[in-house]
N, C-alpha and C. Protein backbone atom coordinates (compact mmCIF):
# COMPACT_ATOMS: atom_id res chain seq x y z
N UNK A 1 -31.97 50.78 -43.89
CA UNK A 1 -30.63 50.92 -44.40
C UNK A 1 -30.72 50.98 -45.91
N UNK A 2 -29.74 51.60 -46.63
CA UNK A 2 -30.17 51.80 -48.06
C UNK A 2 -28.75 52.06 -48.75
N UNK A 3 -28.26 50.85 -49.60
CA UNK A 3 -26.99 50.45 -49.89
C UNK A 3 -27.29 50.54 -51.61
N UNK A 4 -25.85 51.37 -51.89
CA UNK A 4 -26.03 51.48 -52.97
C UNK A 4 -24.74 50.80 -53.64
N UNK A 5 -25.07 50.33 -54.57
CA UNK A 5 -23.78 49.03 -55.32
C UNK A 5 -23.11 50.00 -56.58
N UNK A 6 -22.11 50.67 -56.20
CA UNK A 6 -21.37 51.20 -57.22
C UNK A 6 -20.21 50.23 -58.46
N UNK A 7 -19.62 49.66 -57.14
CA UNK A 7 -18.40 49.15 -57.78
C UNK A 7 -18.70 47.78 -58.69
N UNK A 8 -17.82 47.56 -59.90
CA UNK A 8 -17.65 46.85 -60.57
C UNK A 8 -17.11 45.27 -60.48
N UNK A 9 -16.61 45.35 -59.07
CA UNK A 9 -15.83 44.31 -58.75
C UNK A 9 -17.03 43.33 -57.62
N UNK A 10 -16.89 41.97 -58.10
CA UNK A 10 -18.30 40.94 -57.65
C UNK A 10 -17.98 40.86 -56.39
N UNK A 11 -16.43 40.69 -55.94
CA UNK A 11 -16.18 40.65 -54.42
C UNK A 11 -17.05 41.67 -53.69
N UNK A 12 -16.55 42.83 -53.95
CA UNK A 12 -17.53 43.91 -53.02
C UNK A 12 -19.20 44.19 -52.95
N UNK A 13 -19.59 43.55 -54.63
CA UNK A 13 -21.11 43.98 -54.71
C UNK A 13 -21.65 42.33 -53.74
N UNK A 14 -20.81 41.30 -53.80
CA UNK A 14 -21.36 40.00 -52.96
C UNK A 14 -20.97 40.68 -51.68
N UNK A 15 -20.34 41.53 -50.71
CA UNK A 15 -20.30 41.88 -49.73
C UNK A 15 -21.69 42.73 -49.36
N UNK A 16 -21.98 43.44 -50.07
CA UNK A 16 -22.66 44.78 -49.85
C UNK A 16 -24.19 43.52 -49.48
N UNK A 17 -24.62 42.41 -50.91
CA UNK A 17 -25.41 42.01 -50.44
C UNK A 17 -25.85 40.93 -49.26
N UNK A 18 -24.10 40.41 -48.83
CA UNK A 18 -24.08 39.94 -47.52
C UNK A 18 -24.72 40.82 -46.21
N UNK A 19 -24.01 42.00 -46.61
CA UNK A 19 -24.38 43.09 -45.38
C UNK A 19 -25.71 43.34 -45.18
N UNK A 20 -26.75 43.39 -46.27
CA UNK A 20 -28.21 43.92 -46.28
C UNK A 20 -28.96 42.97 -46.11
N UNK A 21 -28.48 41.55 -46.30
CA UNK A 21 -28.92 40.22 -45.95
C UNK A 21 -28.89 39.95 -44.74
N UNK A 22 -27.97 40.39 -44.15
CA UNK A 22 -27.71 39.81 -42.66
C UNK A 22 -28.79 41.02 -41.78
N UNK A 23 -29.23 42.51 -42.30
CA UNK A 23 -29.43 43.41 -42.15
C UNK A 23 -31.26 43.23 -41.86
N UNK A 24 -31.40 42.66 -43.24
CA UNK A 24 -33.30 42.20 -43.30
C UNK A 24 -32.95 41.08 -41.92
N UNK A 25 -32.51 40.37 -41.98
CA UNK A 25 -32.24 38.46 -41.29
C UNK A 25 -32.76 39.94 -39.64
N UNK A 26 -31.62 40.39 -39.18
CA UNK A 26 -31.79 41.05 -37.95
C UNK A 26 -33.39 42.31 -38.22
N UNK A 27 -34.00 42.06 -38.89
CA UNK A 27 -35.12 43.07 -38.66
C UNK A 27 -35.26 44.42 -39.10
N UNK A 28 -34.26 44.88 -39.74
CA UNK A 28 -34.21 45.63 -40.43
C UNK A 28 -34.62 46.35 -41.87
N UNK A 29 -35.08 47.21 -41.95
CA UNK A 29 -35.57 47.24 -43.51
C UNK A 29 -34.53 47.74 -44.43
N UNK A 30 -34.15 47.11 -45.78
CA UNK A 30 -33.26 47.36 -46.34
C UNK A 30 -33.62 48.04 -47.90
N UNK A 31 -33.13 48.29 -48.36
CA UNK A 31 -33.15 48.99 -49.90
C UNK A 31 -31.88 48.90 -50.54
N UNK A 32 -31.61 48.14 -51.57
CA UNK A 32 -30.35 48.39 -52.22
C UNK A 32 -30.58 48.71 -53.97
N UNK A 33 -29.25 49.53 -54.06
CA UNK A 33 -29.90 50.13 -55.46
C UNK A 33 -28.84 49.40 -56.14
N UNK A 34 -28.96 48.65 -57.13
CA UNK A 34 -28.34 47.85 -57.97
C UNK A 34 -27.17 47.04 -57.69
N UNK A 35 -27.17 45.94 -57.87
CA UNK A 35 -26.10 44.50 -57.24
C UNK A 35 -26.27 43.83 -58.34
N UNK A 36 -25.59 43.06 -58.84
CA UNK A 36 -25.39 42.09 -59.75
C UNK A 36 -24.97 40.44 -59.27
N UNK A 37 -24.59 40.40 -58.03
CA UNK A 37 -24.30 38.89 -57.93
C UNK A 37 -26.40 38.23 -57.98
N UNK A 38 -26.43 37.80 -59.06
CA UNK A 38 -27.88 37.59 -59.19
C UNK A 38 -28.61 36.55 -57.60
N UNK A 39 -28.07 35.77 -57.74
CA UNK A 39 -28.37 34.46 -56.53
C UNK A 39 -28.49 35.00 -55.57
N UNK A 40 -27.60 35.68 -55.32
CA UNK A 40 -27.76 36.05 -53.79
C UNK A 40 -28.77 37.25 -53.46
N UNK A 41 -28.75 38.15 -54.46
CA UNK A 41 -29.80 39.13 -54.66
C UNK A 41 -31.17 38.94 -54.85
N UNK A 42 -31.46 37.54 -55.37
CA UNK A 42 -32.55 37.32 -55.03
C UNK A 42 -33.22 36.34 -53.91
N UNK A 43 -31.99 36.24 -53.35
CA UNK A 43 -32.40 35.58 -51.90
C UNK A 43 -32.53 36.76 -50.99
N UNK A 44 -32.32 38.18 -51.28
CA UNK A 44 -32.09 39.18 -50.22
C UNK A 44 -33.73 39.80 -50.56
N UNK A 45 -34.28 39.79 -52.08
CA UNK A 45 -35.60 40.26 -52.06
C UNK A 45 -36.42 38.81 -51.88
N UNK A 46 -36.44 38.01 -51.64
CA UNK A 46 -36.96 36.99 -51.40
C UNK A 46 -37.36 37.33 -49.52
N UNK A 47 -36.16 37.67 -49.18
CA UNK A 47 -36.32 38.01 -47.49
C UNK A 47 -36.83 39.14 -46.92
N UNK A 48 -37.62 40.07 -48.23
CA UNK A 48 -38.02 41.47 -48.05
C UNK A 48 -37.62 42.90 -48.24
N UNK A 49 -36.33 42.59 -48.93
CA UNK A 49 -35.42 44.01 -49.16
C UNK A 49 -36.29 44.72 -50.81
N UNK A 50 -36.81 45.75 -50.67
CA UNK A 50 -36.83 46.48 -51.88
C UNK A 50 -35.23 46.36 -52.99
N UNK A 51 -35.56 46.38 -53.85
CA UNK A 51 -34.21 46.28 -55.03
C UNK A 51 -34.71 47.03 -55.99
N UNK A 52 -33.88 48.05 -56.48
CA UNK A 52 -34.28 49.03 -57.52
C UNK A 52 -33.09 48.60 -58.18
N UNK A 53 -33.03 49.26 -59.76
CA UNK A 53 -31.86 49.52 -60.57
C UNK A 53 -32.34 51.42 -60.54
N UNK A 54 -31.02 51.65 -60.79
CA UNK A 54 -31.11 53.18 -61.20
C UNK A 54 -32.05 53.55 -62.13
N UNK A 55 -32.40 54.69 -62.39
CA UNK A 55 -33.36 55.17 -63.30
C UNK A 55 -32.94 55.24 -64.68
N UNK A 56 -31.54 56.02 -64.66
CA UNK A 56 -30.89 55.56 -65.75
C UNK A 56 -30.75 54.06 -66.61
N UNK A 57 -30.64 53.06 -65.37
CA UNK A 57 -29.49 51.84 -66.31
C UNK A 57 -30.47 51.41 -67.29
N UNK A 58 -31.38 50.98 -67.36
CA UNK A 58 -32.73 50.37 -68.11
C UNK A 58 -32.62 51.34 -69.69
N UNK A 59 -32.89 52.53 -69.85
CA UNK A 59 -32.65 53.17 -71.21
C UNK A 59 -31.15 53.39 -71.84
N UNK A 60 -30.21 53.73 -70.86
CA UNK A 60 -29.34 53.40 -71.32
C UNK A 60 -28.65 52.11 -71.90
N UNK A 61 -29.10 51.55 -71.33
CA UNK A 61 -29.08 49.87 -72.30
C UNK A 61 -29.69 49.72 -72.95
N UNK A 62 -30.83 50.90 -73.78
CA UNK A 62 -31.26 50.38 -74.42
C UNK A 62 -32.50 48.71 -73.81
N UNK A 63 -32.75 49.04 -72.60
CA UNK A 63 -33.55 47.64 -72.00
C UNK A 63 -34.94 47.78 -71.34
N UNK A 64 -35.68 47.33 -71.40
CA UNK A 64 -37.38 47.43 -70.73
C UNK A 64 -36.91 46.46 -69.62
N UNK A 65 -37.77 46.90 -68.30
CA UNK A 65 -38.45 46.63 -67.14
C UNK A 65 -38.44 45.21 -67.26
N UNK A 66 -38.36 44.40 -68.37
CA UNK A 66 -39.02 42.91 -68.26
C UNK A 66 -37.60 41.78 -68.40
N UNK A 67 -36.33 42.87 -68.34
CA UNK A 67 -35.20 42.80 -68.42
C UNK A 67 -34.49 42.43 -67.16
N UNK A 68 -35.19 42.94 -65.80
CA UNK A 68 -34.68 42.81 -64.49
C UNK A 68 -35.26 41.16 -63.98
N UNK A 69 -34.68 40.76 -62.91
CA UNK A 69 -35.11 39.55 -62.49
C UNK A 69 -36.47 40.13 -61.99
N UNK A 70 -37.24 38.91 -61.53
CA UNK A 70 -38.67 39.14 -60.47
C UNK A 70 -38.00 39.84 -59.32
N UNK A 71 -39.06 40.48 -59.06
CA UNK A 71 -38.74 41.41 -57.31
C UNK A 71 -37.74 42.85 -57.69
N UNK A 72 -36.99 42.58 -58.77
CA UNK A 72 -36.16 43.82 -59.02
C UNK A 72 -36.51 45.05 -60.14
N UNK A 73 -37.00 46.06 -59.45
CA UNK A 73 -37.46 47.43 -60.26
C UNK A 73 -36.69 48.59 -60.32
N UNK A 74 -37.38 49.32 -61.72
CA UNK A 74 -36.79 50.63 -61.67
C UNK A 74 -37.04 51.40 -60.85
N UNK A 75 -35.76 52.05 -60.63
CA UNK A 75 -35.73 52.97 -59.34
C UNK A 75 -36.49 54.38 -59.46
N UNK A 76 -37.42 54.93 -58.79
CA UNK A 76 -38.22 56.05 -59.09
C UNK A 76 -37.69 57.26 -58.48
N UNK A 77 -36.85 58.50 -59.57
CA UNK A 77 -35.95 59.33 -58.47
C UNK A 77 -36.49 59.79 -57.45
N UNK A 78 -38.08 60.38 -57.84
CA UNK A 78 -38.41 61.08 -56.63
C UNK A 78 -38.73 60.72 -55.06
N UNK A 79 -39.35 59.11 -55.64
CA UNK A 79 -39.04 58.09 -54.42
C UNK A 79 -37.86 57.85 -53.79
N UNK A 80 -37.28 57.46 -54.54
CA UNK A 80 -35.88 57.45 -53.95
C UNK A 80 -34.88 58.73 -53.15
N UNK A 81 -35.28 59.55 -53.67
CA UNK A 81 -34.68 60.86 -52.68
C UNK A 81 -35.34 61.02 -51.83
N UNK A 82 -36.80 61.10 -52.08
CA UNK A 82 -37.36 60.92 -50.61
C UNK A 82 -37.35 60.00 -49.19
N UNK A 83 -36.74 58.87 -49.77
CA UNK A 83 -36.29 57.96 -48.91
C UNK A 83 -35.22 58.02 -48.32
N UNK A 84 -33.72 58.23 -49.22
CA UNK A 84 -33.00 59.32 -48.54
C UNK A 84 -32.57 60.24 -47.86
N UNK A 85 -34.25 61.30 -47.72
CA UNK A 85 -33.77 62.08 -47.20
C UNK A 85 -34.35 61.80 -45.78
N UNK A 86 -34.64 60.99 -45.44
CA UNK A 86 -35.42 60.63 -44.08
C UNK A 86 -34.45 60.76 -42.95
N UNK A 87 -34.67 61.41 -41.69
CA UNK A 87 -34.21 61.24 -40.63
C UNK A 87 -32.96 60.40 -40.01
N UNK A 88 -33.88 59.33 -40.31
CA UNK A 88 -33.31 57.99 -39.64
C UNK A 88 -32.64 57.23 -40.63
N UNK A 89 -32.27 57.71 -41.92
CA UNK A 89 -31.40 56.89 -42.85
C UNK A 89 -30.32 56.33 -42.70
N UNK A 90 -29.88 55.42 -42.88
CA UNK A 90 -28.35 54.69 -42.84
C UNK A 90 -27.84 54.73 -44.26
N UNK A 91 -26.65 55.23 -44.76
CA UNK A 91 -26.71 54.84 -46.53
C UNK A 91 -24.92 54.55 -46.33
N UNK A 92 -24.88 53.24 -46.88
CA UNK A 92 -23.79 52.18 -46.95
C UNK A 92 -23.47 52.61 -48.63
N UNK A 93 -22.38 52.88 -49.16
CA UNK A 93 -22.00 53.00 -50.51
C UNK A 93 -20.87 52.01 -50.55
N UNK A 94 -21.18 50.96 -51.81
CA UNK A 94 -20.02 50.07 -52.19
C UNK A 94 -19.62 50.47 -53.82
């Protein structure tokens, strides 16, 4: 499954990482591309979920790699579309 955290509002990005949490918990492999409720996000890569930030957000802030929590990386486009484009994808947008 591969959830991507658009919105600005903490209610929905703490939903999205409820959903991918409960998602790894049932056996599932998850990927989410940028969340901000920190705690809980790192209880979701703690349980095995890949966590990228966009490729963008890091230079546009003006920010290095050493900027993200542990477990959370920049997102690699070509990886990432390739993962996308897989068969069997699920993609959840919040």
């Amino acid at each position: 499954m591969y959830f991507t955290v658009n919105s600005s509002d903490v209610m929905v990005q703490g939903a999205a990482v409820v959903w991918a949490t409960q998602s790894v918990k049932q056996n599932a492999n998850a990927r989410v591309l940028y969340a901000k409720p920190q705690q809980m996000l790192q209880g979701l890569v703690k349980n095995g979920a890949t966590v990228e930030v966009c490729a963008l957000y890091l230079p546009n802030k003006g920010l290095k790699p050493d900027a993200l929590i542990q477990g959370v990386n920049p997102g690699k486009p070509a990886d990432v579309a390739s993962y996308m484009l897989k068969s069997d994808m699920r993609m959840l947008a919040f």
